[in-house]
PDB file of N, CA and C in Angstrom:
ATOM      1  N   UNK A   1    -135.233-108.103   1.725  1.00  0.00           N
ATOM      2  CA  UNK A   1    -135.416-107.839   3.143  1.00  0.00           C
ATOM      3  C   UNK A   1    -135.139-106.362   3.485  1.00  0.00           C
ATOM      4  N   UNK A   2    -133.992-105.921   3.075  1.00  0.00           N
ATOM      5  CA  UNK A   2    -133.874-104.235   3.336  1.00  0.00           C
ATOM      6  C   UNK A   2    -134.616-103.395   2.698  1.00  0.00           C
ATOM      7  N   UNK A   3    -135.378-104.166   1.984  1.00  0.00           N
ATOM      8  CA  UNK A   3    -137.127-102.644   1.170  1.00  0.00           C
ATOM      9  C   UNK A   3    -137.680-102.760   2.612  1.00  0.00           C
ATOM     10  N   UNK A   4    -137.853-103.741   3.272  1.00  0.00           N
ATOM     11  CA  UNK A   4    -138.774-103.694   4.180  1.00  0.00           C
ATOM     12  C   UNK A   4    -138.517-102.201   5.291  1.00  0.00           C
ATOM     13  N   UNK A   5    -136.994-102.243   5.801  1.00  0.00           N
ATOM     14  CA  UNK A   5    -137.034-101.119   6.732  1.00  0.00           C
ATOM     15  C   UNK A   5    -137.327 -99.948   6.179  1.00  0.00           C
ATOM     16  N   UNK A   6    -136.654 -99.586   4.634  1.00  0.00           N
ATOM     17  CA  UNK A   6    -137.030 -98.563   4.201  1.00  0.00           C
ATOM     18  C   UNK A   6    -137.779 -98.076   3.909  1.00  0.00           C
ATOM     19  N   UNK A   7    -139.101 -99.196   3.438  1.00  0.00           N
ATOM     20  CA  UNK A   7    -141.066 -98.902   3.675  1.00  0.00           C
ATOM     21  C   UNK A   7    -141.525 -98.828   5.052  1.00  0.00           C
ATOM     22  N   UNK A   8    -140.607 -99.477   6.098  1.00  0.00           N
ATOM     23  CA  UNK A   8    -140.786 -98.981   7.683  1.00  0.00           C
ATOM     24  C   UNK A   8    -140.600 -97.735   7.632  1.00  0.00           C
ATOM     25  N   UNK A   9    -139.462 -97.239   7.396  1.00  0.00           N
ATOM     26  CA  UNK A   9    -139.175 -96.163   7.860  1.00  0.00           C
ATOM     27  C   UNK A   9    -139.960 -95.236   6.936  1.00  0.00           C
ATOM     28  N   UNK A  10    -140.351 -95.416   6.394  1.00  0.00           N
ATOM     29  CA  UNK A  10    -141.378 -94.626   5.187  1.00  0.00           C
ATOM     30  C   UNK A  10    -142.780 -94.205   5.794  1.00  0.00           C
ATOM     31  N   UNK A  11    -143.229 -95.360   6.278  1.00  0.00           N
ATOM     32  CA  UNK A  11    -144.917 -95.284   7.066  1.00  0.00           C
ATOM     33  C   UNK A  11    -144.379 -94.495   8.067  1.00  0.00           C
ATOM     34  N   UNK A  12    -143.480 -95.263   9.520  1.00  0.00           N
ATOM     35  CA  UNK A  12    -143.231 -94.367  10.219  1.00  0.00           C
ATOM     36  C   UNK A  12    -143.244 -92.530  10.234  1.00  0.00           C
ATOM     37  N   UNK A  13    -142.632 -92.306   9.293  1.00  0.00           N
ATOM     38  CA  UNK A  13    -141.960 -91.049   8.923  1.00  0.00           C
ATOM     39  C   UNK A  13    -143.802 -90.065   8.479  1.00  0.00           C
ATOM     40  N   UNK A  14    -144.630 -91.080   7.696  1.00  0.00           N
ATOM     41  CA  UNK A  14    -145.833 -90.468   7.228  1.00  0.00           C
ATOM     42  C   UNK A  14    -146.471 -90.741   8.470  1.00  0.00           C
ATOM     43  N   UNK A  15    -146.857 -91.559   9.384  1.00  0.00           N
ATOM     44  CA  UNK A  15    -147.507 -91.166  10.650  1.00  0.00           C
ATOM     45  C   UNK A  15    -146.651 -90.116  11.524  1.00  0.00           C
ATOM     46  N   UNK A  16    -145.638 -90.112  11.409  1.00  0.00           N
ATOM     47  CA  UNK A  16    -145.497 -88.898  12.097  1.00  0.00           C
ATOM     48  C   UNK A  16    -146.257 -87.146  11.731  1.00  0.00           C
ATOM     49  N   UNK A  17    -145.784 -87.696  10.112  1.00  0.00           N
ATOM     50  CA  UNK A  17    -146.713 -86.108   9.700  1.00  0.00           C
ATOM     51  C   UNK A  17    -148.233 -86.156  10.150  1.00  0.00           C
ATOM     52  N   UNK A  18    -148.931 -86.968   9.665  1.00  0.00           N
ATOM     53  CA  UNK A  18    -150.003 -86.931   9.793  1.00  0.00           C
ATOM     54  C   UNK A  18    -150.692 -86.746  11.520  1.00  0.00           C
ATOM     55  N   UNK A  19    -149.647 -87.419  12.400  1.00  0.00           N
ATOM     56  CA  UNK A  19    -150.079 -86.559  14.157  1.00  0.00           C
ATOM     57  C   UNK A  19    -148.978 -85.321  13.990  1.00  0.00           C
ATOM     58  N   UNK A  20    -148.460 -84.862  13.375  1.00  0.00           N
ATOM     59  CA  UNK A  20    -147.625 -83.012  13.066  1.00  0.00           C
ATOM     60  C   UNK A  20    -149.399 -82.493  12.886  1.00  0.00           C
ATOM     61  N   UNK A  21    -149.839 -82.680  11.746  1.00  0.00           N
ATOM     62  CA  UNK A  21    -150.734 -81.994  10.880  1.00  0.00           C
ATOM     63  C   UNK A  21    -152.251 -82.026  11.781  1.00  0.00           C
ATOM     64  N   UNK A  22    -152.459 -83.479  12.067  1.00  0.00           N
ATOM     65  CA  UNK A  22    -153.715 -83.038  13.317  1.00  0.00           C
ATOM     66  C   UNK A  22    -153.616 -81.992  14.518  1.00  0.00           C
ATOM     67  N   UNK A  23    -151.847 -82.500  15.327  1.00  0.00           N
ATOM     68  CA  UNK A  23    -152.131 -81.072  16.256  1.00  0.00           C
ATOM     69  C   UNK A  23    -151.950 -79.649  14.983  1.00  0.00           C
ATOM     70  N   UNK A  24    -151.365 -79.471  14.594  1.00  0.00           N
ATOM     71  CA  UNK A  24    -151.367 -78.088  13.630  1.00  0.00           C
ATOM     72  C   UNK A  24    -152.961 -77.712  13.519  1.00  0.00           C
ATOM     73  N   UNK A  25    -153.248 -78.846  12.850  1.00  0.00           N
ATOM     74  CA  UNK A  25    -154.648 -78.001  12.690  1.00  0.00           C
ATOM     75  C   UNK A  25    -155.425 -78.286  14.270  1.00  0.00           C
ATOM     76  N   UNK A  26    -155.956 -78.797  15.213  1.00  0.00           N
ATOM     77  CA  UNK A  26    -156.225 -78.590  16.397  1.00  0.00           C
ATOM     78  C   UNK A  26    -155.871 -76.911  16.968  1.00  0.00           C
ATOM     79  N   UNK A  27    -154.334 -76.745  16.747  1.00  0.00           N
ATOM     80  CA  UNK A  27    -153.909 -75.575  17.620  1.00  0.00           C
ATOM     81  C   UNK A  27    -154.724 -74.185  16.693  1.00  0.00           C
ATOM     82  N   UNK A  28    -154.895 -74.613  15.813  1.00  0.00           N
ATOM     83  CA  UNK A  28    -155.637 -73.160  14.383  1.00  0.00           C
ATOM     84  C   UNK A  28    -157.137 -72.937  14.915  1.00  0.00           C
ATOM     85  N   UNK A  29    -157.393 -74.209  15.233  1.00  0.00           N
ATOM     86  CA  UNK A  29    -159.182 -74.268  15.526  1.00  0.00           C
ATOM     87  C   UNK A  29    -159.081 -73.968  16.809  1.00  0.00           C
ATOM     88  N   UNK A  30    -157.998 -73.654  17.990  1.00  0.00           N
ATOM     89  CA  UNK A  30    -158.213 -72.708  19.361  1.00  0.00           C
ATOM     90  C   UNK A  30    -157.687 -71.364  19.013  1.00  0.00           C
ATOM     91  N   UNK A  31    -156.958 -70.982  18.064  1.00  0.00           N
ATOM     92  CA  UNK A  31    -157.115 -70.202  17.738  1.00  0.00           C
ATOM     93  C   UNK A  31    -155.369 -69.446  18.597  1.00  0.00           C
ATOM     94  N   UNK A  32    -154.795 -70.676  18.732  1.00  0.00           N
ATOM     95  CA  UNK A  32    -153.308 -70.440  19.050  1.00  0.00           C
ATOM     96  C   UNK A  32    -152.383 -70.211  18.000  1.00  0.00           C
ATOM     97  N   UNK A  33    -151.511 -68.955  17.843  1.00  0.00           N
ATOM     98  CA  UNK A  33    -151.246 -67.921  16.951  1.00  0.00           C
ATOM     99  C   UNK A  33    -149.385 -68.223  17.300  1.00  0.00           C
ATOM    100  N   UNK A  34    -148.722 -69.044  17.870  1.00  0.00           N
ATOM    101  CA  UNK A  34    -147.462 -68.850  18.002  1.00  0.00           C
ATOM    102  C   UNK A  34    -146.347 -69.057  16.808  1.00  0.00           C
ATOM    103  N   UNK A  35    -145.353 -68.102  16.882  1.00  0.00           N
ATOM    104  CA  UNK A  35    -144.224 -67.938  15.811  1.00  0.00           C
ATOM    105  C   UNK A  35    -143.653 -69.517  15.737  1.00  0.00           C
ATOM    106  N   UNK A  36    -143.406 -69.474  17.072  1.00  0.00           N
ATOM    107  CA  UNK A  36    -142.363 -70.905  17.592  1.00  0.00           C
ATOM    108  C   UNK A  36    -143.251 -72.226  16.918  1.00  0.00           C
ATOM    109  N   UNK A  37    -144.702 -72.686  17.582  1.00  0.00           N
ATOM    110  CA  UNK A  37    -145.155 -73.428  17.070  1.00  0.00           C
ATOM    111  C   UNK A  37    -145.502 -74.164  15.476  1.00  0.00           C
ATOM    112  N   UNK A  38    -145.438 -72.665  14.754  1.00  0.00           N
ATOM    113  CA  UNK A  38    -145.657 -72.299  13.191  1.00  0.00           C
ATOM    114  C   UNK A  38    -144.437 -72.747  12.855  1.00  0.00           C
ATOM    115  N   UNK A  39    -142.926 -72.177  13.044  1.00  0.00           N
ATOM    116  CA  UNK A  39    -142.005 -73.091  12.518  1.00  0.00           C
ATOM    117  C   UNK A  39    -141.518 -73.699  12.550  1.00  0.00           C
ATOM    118  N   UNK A  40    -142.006 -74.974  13.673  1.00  0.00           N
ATOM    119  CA  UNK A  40    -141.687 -76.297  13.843  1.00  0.00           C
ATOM    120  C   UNK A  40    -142.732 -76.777  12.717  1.00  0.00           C
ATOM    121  N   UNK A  41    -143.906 -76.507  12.958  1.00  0.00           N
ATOM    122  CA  UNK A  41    -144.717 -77.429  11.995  1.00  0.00           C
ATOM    123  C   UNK A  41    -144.681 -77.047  10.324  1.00  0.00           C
ATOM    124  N   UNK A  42    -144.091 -76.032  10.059  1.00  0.00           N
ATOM    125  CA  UNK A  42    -143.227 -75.970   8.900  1.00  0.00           C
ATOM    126  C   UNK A  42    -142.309 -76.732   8.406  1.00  0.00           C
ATOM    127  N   UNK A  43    -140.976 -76.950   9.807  1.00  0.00           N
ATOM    128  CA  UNK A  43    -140.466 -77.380   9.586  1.00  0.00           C
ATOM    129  C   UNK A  43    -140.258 -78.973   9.290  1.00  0.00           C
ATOM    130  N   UNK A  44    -141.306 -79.726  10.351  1.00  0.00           N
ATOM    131  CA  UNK A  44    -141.240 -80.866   9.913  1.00  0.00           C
ATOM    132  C   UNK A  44    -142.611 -81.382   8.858  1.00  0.00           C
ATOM    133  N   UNK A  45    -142.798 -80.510   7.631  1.00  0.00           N
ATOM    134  CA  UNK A  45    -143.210 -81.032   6.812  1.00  0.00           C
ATOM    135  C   UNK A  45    -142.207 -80.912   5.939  1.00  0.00           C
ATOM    136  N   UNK A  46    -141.513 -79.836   5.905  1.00  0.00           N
ATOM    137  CA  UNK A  46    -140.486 -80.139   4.948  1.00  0.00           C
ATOM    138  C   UNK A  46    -139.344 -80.889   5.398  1.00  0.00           C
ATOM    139  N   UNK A  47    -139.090 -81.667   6.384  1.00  0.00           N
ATOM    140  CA  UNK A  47    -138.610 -82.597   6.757  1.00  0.00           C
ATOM    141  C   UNK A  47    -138.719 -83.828   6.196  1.00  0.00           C
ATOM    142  N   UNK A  48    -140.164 -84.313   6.414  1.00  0.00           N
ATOM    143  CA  UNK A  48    -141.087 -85.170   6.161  1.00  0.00           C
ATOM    144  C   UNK A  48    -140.545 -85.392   4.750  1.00  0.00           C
ATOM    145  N   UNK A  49    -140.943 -84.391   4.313  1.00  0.00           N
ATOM    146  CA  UNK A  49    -140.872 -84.196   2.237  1.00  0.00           C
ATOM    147  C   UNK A  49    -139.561 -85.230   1.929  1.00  0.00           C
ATOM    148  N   UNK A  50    -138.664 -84.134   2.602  1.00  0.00           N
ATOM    149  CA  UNK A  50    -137.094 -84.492   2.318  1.00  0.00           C
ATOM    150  C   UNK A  50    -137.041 -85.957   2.238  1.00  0.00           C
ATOM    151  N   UNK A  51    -137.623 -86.345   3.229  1.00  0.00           N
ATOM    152  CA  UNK A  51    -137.042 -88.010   4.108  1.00  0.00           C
ATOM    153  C   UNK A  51    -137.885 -88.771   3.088  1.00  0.00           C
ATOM    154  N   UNK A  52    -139.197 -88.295   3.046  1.00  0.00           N
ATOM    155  CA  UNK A  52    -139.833 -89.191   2.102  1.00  0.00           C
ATOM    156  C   UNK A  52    -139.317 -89.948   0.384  1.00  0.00           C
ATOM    157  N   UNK A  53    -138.582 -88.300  -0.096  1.00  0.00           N
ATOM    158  CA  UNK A  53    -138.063 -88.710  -1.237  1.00  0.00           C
ATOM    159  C   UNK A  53    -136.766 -89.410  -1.300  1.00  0.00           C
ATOM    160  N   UNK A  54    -136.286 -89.042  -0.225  1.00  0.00           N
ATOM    161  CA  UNK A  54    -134.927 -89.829   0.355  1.00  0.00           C
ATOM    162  C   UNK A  54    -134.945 -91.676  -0.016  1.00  0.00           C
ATOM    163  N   UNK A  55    -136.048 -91.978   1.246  1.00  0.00           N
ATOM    164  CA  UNK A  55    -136.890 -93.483   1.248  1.00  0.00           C
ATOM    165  C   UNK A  55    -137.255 -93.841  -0.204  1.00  0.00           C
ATOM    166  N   UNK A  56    -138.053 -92.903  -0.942  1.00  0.00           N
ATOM    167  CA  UNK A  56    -138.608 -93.403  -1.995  1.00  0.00           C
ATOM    168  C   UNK A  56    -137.171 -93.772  -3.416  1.00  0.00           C
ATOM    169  N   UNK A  57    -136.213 -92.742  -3.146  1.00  0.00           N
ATOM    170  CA  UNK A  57    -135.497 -93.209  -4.149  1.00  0.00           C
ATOM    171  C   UNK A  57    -134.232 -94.493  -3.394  1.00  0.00           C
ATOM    172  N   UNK A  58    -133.925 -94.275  -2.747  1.00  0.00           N
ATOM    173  CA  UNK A  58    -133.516 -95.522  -1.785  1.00  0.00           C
ATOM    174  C   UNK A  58    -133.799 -97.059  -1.895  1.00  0.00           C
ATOM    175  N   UNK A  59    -135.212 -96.892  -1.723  1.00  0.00           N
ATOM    176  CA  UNK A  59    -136.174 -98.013  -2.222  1.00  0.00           C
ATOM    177  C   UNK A  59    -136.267 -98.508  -3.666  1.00  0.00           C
ATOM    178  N   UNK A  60    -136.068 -97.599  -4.488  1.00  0.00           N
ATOM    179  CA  UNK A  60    -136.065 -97.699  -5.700  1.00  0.00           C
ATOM    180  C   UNK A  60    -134.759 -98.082  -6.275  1.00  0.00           C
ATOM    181  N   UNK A  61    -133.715 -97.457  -6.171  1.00  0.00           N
ATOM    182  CA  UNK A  61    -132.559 -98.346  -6.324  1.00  0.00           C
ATOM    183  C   UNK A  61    -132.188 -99.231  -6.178  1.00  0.00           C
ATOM    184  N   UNK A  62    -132.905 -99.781  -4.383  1.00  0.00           N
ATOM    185  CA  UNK A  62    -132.504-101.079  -3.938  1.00  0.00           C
ATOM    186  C   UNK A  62    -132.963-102.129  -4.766  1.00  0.00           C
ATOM    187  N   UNK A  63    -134.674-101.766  -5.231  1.00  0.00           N
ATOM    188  CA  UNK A  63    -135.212-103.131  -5.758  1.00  0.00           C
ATOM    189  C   UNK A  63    -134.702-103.153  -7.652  1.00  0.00           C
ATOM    190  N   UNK A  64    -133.704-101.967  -8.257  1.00  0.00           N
ATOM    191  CA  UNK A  64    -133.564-102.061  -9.473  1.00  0.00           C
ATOM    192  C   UNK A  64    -132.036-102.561  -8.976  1.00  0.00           C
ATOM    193  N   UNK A  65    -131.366-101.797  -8.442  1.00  0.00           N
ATOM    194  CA  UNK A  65    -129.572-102.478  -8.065  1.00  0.00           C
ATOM    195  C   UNK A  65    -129.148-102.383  -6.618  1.00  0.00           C
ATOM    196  N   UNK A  66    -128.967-103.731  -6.751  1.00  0.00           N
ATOM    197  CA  UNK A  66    -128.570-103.845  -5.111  1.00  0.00           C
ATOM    198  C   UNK A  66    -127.082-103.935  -5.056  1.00  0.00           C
ATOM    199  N   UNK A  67    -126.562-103.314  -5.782  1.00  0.00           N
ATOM    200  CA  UNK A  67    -124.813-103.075  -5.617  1.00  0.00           C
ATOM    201  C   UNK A  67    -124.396-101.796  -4.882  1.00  0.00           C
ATOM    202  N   UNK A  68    -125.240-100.800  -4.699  1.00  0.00           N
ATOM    203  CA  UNK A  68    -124.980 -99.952  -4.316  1.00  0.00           C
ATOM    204  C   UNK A  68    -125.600 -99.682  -3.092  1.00  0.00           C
ATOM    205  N   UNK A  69    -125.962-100.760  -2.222  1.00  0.00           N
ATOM    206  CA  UNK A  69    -126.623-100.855  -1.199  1.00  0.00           C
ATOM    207  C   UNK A  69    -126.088-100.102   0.307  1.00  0.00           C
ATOM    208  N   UNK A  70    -124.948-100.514   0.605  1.00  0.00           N
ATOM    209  CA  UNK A  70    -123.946 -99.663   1.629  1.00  0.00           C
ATOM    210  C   UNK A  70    -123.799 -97.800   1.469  1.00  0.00           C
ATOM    211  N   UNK A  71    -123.289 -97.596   0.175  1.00  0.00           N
ATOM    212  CA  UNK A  71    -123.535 -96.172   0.137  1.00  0.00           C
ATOM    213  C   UNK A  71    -124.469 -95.384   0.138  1.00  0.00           C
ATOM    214  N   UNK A  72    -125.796 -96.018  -0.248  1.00  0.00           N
ATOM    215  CA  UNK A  72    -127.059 -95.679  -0.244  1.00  0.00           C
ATOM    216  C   UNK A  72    -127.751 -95.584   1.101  1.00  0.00           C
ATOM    217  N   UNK A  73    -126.951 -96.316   1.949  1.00  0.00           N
ATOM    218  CA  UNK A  73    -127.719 -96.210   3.337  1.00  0.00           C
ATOM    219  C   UNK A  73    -127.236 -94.988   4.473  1.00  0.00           C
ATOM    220  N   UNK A  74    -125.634 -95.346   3.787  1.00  0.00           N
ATOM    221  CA  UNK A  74    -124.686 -94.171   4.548  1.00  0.00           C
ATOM    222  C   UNK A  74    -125.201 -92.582   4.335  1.00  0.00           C
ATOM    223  N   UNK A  75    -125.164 -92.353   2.736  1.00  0.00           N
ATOM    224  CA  UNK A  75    -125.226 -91.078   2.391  1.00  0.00           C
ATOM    225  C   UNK A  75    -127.056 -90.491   3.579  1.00  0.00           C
ATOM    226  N   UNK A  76    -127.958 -91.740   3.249  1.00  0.00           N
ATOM    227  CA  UNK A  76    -129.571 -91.351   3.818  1.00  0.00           C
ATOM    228  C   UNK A  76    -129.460 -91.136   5.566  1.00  0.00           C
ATOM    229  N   UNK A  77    -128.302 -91.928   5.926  1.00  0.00           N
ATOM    230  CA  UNK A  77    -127.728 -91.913   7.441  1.00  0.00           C
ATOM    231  C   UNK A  77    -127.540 -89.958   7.749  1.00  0.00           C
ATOM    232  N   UNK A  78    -126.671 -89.663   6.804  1.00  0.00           N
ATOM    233  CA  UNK A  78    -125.756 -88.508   6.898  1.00  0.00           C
ATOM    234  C   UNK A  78    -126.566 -87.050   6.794  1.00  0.00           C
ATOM    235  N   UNK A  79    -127.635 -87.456   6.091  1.00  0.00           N
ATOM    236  CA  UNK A  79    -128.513 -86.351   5.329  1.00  0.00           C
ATOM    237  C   UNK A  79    -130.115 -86.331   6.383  1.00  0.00           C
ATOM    238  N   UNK A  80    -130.406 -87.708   7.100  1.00  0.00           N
ATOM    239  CA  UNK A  80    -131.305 -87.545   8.010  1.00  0.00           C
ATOM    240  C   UNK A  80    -131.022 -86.743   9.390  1.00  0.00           C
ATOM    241  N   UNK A  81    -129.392 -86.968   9.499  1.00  0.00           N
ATOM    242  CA  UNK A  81    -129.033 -86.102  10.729  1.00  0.00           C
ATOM    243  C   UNK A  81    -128.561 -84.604  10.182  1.00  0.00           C
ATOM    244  N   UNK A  82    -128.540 -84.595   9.002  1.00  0.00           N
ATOM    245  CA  UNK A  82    -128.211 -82.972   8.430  1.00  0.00           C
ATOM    246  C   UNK A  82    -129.436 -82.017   8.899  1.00  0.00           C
ATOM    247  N   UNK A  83    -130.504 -82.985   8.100  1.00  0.00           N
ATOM    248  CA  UNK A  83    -131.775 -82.195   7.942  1.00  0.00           C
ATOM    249  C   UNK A  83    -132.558 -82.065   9.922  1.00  0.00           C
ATOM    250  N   UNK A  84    -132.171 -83.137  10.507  1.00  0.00           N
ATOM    251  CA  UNK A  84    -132.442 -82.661  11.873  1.00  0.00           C
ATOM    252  C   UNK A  84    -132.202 -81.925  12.540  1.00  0.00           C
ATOM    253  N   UNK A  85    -131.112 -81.713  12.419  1.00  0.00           N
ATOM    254  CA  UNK A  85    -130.352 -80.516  12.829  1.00  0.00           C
ATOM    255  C   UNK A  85    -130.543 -79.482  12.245  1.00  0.00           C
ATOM    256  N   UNK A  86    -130.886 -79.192  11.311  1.00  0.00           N
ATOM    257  CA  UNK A  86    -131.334 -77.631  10.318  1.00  0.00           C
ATOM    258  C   UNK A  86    -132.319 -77.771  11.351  1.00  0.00           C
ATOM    259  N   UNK A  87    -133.587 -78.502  11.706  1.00  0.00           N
ATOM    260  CA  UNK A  87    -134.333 -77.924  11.631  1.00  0.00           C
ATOM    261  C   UNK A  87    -134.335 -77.364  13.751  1.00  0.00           C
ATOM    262  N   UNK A  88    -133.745 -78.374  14.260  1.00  0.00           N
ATOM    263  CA  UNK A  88    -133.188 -77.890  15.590  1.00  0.00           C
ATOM    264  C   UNK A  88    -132.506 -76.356  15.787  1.00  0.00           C
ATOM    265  N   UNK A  89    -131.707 -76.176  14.626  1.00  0.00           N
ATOM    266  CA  UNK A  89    -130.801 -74.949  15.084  1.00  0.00           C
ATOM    267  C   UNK A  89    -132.095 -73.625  14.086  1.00  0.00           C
ATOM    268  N   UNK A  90    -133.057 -74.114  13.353  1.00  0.00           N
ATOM    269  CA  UNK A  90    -133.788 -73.076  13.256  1.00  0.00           C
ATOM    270  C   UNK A  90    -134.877 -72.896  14.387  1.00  0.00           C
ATOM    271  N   UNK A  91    -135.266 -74.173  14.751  1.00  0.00           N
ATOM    272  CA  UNK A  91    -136.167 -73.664  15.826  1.00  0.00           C
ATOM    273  C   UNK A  91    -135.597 -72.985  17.083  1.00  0.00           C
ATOM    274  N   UNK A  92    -134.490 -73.125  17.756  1.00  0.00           N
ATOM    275  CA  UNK A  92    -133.251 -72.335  18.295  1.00  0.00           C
ATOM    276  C   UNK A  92    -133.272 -70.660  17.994  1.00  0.00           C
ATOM    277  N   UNK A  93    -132.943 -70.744  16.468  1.00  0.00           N
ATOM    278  CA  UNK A  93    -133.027 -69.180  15.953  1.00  0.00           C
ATOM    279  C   UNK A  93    -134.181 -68.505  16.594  1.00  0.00           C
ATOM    280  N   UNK A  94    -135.805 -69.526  16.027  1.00  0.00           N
ATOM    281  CA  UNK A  94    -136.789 -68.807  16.317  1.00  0.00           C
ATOM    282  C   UNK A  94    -136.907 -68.475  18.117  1.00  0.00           C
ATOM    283  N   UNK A  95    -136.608 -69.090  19.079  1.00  0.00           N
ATOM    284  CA  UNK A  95    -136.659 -69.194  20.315  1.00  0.00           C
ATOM    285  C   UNK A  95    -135.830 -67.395  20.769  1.00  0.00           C
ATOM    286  N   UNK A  96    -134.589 -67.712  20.122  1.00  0.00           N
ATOM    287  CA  UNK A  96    -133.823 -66.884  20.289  1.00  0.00           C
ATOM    288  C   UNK A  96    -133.621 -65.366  20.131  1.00  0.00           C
ATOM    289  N   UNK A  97    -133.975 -65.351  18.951  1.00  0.00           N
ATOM    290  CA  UNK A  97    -134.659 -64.059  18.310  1.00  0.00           C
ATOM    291  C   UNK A  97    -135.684 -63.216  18.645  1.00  0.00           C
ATOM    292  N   UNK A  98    -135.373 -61.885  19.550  1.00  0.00           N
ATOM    293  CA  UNK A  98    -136.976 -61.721  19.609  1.00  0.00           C
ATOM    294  C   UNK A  98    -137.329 -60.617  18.217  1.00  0.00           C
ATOM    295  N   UNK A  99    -138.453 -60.461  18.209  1.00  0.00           N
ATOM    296  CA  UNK A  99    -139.353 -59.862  17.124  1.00  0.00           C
ATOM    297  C   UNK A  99    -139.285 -58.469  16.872  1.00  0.00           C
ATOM    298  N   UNK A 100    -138.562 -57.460  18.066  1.00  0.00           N
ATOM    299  CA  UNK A 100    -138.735 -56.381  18.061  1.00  0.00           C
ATOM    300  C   UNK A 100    -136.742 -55.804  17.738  1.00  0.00           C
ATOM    301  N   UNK A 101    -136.772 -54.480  17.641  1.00  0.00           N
ATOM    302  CA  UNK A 101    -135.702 -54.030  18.161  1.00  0.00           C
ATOM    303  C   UNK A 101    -135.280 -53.170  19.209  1.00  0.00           C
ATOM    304  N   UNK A 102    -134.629 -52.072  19.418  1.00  0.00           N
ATOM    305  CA  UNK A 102    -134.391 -51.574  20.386  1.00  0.00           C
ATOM    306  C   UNK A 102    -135.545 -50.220  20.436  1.00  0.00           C
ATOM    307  N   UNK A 103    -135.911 -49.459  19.509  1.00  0.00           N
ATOM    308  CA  UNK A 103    -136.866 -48.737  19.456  1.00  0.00           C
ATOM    309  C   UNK A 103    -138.531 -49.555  19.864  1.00  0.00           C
ATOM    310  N   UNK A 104    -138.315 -50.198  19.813  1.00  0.00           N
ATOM    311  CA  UNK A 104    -139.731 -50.935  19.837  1.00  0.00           C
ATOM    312  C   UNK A 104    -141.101 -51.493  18.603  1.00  0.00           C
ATOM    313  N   UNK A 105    -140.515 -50.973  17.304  1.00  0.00           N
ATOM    314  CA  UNK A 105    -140.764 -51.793  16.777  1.00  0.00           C
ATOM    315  C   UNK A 105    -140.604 -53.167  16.403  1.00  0.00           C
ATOM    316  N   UNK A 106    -141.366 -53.445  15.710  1.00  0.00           N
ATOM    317  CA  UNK A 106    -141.370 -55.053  15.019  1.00  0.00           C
ATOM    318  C   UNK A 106    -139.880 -54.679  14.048  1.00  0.00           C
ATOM    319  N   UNK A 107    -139.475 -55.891  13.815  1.00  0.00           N
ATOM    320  CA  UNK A 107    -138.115 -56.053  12.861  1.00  0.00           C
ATOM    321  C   UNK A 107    -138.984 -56.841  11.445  1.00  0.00           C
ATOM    322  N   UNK A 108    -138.370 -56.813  10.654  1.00  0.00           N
ATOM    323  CA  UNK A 108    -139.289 -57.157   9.200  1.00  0.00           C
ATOM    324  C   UNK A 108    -138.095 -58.432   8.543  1.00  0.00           C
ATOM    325  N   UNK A 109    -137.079 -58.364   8.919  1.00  0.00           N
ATOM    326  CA  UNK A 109    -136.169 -59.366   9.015  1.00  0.00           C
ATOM    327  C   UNK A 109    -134.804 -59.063   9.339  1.00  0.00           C
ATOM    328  N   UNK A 110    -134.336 -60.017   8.974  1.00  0.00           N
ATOM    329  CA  UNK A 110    -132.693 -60.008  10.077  1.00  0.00           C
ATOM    330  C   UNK A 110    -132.226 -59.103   9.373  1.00  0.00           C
ATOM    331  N   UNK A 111    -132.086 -58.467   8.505  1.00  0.00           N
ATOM    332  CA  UNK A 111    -131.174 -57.380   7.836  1.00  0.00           C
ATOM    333  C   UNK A 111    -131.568 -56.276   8.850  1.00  0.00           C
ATOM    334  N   UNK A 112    -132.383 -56.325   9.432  1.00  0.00           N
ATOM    335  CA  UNK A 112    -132.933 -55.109  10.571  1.00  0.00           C
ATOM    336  C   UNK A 112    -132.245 -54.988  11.941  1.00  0.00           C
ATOM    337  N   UNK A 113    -131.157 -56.360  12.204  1.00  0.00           N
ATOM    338  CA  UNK A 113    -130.296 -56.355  13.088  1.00  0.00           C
ATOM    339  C   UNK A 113    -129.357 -55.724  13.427  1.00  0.00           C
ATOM    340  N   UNK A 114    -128.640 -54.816  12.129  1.00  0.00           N
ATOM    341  CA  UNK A 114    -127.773 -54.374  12.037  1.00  0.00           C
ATOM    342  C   UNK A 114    -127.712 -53.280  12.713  1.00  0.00           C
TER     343      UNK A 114
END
């Protein structure tokens, strides 16, 4: 019975990418160019990735040993809200950050803050 949520949460997790990846590509074909937009949809593919292999080995343990069923759910609990949050406090960064410095150029990266 518990493969089942974790192949739920598996499809779930792949329809989400797959409406990520239609608007992504939609916003390319108007020809909308934003920083912010670009690393969200970065980010939740490598989200996606993460969670997927998460589920897949999860799943795989469960149906070879189901003794380790409780820690296996906790640790995927702990690491789905890790990885949410990375990707919240980077899209934050990107919001936050602007592109230039005080001269008016572009910055080439954060070492340019200094």
């Amino acid at each position: 019975m518990i493969v089942v949520v974790w192949v739920s949460i598996l499809l779930y997790n792949t329809v989400t990418l797959i409406l990520v990846l239609m608007r992504a590509i939609s916003f390319s074909k108007l020809g909308i160019r934003s920083q912010l937009l670009r690393r969200l949809y970065i980010n939740c593919i490598y989200y996606y990735l993460f969670l997927f292999l998460i589920s897949v080995i999860n799943t795989s343990l469960i149906l070879l040993r189901d003794d380790h069923l409780t820690t296996l759910a906790s640790i995927s609990r702990s690491l789905h809200s890790i990885v949410s949050n990375r990707v919240i406090l980077d899209i934050r960064r990107e919001v936050v950050t602007p592109p230039w410095n005080e001269s008016g150029s572009e910055l080439s990266s954060l070492e340019d803050w200094d």
